[in-house]
Protein backbone atom coordinates (compact mmCIF):
# COMPACT_ATOMS: atom_id res chain seq x y z
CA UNK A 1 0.00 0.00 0.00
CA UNK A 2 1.31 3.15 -0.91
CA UNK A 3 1.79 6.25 1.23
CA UNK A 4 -0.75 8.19 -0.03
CA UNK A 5 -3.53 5.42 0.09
CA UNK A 6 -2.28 5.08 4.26
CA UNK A 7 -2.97 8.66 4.54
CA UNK A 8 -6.73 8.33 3.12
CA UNK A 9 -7.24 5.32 5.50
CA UNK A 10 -6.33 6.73 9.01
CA UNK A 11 -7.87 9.83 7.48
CA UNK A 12 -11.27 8.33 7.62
CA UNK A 13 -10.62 6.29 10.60
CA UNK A 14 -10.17 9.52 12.66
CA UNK A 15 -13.33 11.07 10.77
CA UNK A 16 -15.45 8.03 11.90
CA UNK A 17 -14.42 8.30 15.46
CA UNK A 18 -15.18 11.88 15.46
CA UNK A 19 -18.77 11.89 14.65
CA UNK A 20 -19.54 9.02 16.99
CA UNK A 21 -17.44 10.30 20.04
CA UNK A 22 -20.69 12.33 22.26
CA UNK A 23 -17.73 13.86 24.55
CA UNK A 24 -16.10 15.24 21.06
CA UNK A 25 -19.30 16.48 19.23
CA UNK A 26 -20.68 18.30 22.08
CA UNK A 27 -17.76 19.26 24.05
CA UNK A 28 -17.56 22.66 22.79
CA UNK A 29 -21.25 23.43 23.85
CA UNK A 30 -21.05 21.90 27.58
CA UNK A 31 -20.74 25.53 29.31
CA UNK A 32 -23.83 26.23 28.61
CA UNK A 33 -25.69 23.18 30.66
CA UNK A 34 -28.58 21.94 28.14
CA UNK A 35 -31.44 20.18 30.46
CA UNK A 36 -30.85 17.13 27.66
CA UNK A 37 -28.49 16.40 24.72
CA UNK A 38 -29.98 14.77 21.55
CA UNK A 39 -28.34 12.59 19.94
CA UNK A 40 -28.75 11.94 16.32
CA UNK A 41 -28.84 8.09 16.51
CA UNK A 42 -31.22 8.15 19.29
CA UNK A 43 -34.28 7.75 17.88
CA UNK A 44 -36.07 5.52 20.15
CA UNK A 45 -36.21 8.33 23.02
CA UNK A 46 -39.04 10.64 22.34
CA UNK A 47 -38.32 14.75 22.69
CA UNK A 48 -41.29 17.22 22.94
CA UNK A 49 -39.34 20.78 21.83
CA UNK A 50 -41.06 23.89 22.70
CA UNK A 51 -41.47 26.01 19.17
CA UNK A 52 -40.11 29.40 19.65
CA UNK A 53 -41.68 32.78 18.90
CA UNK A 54 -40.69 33.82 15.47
CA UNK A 55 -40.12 37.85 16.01
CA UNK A 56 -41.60 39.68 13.14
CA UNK A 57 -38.98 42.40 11.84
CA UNK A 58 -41.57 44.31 9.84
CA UNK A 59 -40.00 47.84 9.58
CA UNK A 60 -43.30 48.99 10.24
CA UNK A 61 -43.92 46.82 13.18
CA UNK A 62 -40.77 48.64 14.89
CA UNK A 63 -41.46 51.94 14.27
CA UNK A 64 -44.75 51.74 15.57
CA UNK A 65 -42.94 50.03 19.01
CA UNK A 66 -40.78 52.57 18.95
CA UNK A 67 -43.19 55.64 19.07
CA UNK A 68 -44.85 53.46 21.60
CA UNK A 69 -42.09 53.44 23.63
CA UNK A 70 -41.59 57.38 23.01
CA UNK A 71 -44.74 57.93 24.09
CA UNK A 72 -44.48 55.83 27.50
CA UNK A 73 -41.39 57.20 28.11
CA UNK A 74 -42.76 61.03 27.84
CA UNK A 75 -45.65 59.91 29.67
CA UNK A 76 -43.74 59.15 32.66
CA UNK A 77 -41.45 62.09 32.92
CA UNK A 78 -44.41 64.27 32.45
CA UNK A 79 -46.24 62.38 35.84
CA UNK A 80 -42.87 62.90 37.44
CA UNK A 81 -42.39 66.96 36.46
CA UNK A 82 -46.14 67.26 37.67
CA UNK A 83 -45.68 65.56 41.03
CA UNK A 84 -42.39 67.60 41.68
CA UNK A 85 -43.38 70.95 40.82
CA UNK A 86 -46.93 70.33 42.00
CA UNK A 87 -46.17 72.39 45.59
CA UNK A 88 -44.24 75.09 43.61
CA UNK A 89 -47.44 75.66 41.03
CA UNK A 90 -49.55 75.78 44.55
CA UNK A 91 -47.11 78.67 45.79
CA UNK A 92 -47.71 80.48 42.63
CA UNK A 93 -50.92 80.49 42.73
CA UNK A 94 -51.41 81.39 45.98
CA UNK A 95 -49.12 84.46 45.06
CA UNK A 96 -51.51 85.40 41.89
CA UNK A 97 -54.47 85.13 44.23
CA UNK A 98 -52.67 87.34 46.84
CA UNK A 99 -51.90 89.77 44.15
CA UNK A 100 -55.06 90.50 42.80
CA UNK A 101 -56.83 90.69 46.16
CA UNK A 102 -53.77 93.35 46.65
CA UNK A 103 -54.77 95.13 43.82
CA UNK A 104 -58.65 95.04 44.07
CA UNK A 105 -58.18 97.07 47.39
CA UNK A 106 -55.57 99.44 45.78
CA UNK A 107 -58.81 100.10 43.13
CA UNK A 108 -61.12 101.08 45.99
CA UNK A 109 -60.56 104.42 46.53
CA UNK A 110 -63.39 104.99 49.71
CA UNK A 111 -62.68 102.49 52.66
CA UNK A 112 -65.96 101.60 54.99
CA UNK A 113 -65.36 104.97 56.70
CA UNK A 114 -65.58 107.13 53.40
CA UNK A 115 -62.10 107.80 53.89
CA UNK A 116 -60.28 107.71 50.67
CA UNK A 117 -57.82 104.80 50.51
CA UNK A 118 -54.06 105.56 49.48
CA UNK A 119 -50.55 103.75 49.44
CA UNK A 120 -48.05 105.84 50.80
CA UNK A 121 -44.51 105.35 48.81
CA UNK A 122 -41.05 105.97 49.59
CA UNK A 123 -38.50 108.53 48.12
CA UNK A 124 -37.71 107.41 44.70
CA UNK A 125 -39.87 104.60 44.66
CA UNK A 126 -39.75 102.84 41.15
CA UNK A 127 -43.01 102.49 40.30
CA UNK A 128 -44.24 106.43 40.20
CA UNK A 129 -40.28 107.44 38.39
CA UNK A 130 -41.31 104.62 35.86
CA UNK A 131 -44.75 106.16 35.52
CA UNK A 132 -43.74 109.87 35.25
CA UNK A 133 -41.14 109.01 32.76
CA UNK A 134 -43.63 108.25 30.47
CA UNK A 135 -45.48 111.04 30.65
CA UNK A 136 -42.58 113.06 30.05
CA UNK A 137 -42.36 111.75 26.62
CA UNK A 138 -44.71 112.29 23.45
CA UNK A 139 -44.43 108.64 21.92
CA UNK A 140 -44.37 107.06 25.16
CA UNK A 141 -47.74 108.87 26.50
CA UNK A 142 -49.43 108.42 23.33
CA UNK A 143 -48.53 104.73 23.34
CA UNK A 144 -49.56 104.16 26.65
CA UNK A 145 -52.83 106.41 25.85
CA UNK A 146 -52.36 108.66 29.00
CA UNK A 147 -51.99 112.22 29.91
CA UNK A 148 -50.52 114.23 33.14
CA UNK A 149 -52.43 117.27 34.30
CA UNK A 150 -51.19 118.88 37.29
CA UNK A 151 -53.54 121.08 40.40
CA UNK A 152 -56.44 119.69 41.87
CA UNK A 153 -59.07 121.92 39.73
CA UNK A 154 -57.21 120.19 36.38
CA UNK A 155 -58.26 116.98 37.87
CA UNK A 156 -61.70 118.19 38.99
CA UNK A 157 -62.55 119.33 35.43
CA UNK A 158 -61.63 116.16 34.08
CA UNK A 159 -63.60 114.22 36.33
CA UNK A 160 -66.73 116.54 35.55
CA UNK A 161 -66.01 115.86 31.86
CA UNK A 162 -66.64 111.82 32.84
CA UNK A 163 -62.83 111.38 31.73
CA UNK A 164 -61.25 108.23 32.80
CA UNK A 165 -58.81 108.78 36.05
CA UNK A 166 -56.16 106.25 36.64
CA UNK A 167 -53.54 107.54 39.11
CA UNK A 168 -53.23 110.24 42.26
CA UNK A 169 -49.71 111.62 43.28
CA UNK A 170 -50.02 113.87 45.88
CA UNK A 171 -48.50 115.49 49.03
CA UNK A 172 -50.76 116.53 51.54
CA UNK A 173 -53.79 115.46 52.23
CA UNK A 174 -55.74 118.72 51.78
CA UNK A 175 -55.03 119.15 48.20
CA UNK A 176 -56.57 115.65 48.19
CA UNK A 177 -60.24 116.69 49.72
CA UNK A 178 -60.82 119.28 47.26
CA UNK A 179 -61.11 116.66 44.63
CA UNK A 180 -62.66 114.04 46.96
CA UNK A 181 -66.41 114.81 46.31
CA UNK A 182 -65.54 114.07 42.45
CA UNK A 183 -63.87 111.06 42.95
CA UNK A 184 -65.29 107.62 41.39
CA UNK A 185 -65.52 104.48 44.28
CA UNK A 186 -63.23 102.49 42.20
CA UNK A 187 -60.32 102.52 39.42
CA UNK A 188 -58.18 104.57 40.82
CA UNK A 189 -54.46 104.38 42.25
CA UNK A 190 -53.53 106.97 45.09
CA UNK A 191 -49.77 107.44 45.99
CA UNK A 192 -48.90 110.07 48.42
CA UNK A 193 -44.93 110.59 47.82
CA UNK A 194 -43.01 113.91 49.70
CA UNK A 195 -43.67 116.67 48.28
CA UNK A 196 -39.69 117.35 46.87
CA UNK A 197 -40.24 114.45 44.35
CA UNK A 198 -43.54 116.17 42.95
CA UNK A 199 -41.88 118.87 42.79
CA UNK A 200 -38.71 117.46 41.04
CA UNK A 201 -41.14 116.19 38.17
CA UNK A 202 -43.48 118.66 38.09
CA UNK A 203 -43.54 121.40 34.61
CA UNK A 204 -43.71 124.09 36.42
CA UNK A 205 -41.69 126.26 38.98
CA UNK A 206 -44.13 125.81 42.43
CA UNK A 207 -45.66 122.60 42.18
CA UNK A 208 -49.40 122.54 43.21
CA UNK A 209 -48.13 119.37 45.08
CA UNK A 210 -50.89 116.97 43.23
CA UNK A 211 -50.76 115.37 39.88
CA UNK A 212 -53.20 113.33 38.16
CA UNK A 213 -52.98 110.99 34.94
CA UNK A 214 -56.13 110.11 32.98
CA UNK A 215 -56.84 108.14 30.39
CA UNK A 216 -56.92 109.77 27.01
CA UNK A 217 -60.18 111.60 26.55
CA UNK A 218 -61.58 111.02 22.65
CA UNK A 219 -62.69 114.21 21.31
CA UNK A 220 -66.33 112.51 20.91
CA UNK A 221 -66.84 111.60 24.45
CA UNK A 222 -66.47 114.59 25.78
CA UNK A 223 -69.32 115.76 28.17
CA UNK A 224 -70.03 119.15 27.35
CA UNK A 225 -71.34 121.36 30.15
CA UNK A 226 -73.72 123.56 28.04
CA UNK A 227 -74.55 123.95 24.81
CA UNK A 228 -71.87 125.39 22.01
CA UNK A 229 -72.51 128.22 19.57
CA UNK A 230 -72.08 126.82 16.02
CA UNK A 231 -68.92 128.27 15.56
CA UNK A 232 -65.18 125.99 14.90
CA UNK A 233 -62.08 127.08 14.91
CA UNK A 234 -59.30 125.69 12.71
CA UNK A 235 -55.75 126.21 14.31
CA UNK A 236 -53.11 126.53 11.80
CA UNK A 237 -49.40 126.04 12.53
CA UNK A 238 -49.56 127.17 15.77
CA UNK A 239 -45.77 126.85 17.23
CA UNK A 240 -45.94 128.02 20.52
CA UNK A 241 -47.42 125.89 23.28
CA UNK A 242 -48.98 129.35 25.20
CA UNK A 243 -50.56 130.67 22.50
CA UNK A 244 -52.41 127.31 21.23
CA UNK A 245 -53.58 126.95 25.30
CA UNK A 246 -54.74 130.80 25.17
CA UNK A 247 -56.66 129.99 22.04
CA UNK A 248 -57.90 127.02 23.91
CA UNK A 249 -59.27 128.67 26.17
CA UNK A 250 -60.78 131.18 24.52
CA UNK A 251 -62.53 128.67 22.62
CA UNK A 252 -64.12 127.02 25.69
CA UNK A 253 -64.90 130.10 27.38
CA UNK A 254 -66.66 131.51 24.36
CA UNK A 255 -68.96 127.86 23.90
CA UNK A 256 -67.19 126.94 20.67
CA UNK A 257 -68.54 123.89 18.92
CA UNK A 258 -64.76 122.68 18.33
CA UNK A 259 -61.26 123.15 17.36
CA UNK A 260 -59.54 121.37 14.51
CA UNK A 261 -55.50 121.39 14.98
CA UNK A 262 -53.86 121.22 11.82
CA UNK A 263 -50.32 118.70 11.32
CA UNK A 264 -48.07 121.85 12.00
CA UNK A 265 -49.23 122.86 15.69
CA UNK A 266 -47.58 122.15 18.42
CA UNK A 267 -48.50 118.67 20.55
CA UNK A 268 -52.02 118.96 21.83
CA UNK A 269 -51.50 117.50 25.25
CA UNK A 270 -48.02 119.09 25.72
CA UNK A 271 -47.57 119.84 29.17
CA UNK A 272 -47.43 124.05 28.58
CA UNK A 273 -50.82 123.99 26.43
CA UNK A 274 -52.40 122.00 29.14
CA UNK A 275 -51.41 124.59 31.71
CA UNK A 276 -52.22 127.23 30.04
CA UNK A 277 -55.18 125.88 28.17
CA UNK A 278 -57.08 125.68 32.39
CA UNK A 279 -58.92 122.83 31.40
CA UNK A 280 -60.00 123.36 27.92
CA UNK A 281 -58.81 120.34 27.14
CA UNK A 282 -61.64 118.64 29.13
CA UNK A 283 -64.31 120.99 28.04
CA UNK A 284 -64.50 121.10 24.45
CA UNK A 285 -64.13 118.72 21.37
CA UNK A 286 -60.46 118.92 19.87
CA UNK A 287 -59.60 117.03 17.03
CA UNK A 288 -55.38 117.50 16.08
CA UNK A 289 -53.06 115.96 13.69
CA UNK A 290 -55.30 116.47 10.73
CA UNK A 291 -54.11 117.56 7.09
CA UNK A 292 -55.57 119.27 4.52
CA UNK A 293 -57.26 116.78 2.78
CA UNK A 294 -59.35 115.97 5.79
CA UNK A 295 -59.66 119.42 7.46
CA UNK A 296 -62.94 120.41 4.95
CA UNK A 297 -64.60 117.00 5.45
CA UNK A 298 -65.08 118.05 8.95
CA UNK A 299 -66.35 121.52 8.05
CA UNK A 300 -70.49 121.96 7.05
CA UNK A 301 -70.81 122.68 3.23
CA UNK A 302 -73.10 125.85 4.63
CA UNK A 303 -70.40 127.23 6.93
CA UNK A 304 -68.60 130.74 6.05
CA UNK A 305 -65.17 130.48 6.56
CA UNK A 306 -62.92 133.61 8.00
CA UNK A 307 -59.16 134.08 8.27
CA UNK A 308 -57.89 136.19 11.09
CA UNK A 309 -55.27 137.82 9.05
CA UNK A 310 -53.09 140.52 10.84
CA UNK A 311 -51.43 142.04 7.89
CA UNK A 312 -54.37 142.50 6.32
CA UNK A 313 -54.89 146.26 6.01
CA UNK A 314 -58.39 148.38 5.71
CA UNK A 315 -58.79 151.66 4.88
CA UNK A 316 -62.60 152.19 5.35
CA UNK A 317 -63.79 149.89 8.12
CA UNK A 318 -67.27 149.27 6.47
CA UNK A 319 -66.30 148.29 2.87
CA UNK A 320 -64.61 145.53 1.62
CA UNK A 321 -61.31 146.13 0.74
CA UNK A 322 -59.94 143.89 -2.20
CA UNK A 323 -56.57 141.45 -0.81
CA UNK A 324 -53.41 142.43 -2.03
CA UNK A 325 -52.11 138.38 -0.89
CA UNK A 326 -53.01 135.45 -3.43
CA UNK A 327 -56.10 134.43 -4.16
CA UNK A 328 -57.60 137.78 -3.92
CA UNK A 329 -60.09 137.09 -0.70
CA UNK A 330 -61.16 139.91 0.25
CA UNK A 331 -61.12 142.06 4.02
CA UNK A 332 -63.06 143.56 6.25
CA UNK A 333 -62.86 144.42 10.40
CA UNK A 334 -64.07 141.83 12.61
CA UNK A 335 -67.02 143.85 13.74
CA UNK A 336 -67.73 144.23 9.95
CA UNK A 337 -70.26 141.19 9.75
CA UNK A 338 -73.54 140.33 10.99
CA UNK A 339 -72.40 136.81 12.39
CA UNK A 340 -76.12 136.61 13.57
CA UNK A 341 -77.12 135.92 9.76
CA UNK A 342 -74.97 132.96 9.22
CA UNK A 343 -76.09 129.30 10.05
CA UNK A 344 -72.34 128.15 10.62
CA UNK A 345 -69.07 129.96 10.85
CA UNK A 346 -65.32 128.86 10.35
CA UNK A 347 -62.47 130.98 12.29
CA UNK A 348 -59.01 130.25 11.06
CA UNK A 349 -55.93 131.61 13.08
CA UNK A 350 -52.70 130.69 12.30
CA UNK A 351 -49.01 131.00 14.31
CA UNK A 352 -47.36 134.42 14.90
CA UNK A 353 -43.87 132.84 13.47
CA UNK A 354 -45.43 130.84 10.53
CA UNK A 355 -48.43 133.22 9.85
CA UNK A 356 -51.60 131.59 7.71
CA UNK A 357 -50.69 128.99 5.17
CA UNK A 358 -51.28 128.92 1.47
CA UNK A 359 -53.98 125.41 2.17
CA UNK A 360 -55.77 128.18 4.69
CA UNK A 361 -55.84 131.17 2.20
CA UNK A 362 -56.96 127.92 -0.78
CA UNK A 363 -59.60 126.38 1.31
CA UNK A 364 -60.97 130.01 2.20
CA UNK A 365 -61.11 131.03 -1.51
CA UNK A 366 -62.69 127.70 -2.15
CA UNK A 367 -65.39 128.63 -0.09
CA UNK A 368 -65.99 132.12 -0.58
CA UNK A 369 -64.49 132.77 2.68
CA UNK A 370 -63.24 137.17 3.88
CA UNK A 371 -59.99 137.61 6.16
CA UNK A 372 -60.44 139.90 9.30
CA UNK A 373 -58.69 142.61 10.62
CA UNK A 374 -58.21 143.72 13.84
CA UNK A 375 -57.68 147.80 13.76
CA UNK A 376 -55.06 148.98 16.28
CA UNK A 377 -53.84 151.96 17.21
CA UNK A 378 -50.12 153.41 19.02
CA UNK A 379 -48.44 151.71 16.79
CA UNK A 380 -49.21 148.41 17.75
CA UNK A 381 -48.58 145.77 14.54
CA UNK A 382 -50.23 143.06 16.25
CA UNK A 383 -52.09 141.29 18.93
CA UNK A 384 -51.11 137.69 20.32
CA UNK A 385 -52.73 134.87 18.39
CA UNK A 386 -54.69 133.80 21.37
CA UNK A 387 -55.70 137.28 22.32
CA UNK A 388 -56.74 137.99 18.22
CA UNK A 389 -58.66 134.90 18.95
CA UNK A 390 -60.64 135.37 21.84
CA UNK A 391 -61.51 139.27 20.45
CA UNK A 392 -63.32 137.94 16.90
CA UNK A 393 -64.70 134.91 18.97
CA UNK A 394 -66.14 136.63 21.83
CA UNK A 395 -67.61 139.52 19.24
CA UNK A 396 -69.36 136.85 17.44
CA UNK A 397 -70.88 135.33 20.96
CA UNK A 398 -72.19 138.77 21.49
CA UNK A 399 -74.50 139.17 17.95
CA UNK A 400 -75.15 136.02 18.47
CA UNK A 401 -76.46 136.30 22.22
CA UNK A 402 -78.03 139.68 20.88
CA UNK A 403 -79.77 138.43 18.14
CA UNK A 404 -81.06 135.17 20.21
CA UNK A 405 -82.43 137.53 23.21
CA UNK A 406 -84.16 139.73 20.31
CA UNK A 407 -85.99 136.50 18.88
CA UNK A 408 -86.85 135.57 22.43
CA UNK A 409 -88.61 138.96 23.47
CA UNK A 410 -90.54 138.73 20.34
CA UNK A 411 -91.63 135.35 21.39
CA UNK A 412 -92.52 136.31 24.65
CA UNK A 413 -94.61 139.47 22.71
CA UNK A 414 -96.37 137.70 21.26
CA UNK A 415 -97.34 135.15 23.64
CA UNK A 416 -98.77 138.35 25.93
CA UNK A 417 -100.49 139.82 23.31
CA UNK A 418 -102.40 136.58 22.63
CA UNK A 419 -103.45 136.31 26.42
């Protein structure tokens, strides 16, 4: 036998004894203790083998165990976050609920006593240098839709006009009793501060020692105290913030309908013209920041316009004298018209610096309007716009009151002759 046929023999000798050696076969697996080993021969012995679960790998399948997961997962830490910040969510709202009962007695401004209610502050407590601050400033008071007045009769007219008060800052308590028999139960905050911080934001050089900030008014909401004449005046580029208060107040003391402020006048509710206005502001309908284009949509069709010009010049006080300025309107002195005649009537003034603009003089010729002069004498070129104001104004109150009385005697004639 050759070599290579020896090799093939032992070969399949060791192959035999291999597969039919148990301790060989299964050697490898005997770490891992199987209950019972099966061998392949023994067929006699019978096995029952429990049949696995066959895992489905879908990708769908595990995606949807996933999110399932998710979801349990979330579900749990949100139980947990609730149950550990459930005392801290308690403390808040016990703090919310404190608050507002805080803040509903700060509204009530009469306690069970009738004695008004107020929160006396500190020096340079936050809260009233946050809230003066804005009222300083233009865009900040006109965001916040608020205004400052200053003197107990400011606030008094404003609470006759039914205007919305928000906040008291005063000093002493006297200043606060002359306003006390005006004051709403509720909606208002009182501070009493010393009277050196007033003073240190106040506009003018004594502080009256009280200030008061209202809401807004809205020129239609204002509640007029008697009935206006049908006369408006239309304000045009008046600069200075005295002379648009003086014609302010002219305007309300004469029982003018209303005042239209053109784009060019000075801020309405600019702390000077409310000072020097005296309340106007809460008396009469003002509408400002109007142009142009929107200024005659305001004005009746019927009404006669005038232009208190004071470089117009007359030379006979009883004729019309023909304009030398553009657009030829003619003038006559402001006791030159029978007011009492006219249904409606437009005043326009405009600013001593600026003087009356070429949209006044247009709008007047568009409606057949007359400029009036004021005669002076002693050389004087010129009266103050407010003062030019109240003197055509108040003459056209008086034909107005004279013709009125005349048409009431007549009445009154007639009703005694018939009896």
């Amino acid at each position: 036998m050759s070599f290579h046929g020896l090799y093939k023999v032992l070969q399949t000798f060791a192959h035999t004894t291999r597969v039919h050696s148990p301790a060989r076969f299964y050697g490898r697996w005997a770490h891992r203790k199987p209950a019972k080993v099966l061998l392949p021969y023994d067929t006699d012995n019978p096995t029952r083998l429990k049949k696995e679960e066959i895992i489905d790998l879908d990708p769908g399948t595990v995606d949807k165990f996933a999110q399932n997961e998710t979801k349990t997962q979330v579900t749990a830490k949100k139980h947990v976050i609730d149950h550990e910040q459930i005392k801290e969510l308690k403390a808040k709202r016990e703090k919310k609920i404190a608050n507002l009962k805080q803040t509903v007695n700060q509204m009530k401004v009469f306690d069970e006593n009738n004695e008004i209610i107020f929160e006396k502050c500190k020096d340079n407590d936050g809260r009233i240098s946050t809230l003066l601050v804005k009222m300083k400033s233009k865009k900040e008071r006109t965001k916040a839709g608020m205004v400052l007045v200053e003197g107990w009769r400011m606030i008094a007219d404003g609470l006759l006009a039914k205007c919305s008060l928000k906040y008291i800052i005063f000093s002493q308590k006297e200043d606060l009793n002359h306003i006390q028999p005006f004051l709403p139960k509720t909606g208002v905050k009182i501070f009493k501060v010393p009277y050196r911080e007033i003073q240190l934001w106040s506009n003018v050089e004594t502080s009256p020692g009280i200030l008061g900030i209202f809401e807004t008014p809205k020129s239609d909401t204002i509640n007029r105290q008697s009935r206006p004449f049908p006369v408006q005046i239309i304000c045009d580029n008046i600069r200075v913030p005295g002379n648009l208060g003086a014609i302010l107040r002219a305007a309300a003391g004469m029982g003018c309908d209303n005042v239209l402020l053109s784009k060019g006048c000075v801020d309405y509710w600019d702390p000077k013209v409310v000072r020097s206005a005296a309340g106007a502001h809460f008396r009469l309908p003002v509408y400002y920041g109007l142009d142009w284009d929107s200024i005659p949509q305001l004005i009746p069709e019927y009404s006669s316009i005038f232009i208190a010009d004071s470089n117009a010049k007359v030379n006979d006080e009883t004729e019309l004298s023909q304009a030398e300025e553009p657009y030829d309107i003619p003038v006559l002195p402001y006791y030159g018209i029978e007011y009492s005649t006219l249904k409606n009537i437009t005043l326009i003034v405009g600013g001593e610096t600026e003087g009356i603009s070429d949209d006044s003089y247009r709008f007047a010729a568009s409606r057949n309007g007359l400029r009036l002069n004021i005669p002076l004498q002693n050389g004087v070129d010129s009266l103050n716009t407010g003062m030019a104001t109240a003197v055509i104004a108040f003459e056209i109150k008086k034909q107005l009151l004279q013709a009125w009385s005349k048409i009431k005697s007549q009445k009154e004639d007639k009703i005694l002759q018939g009896t």
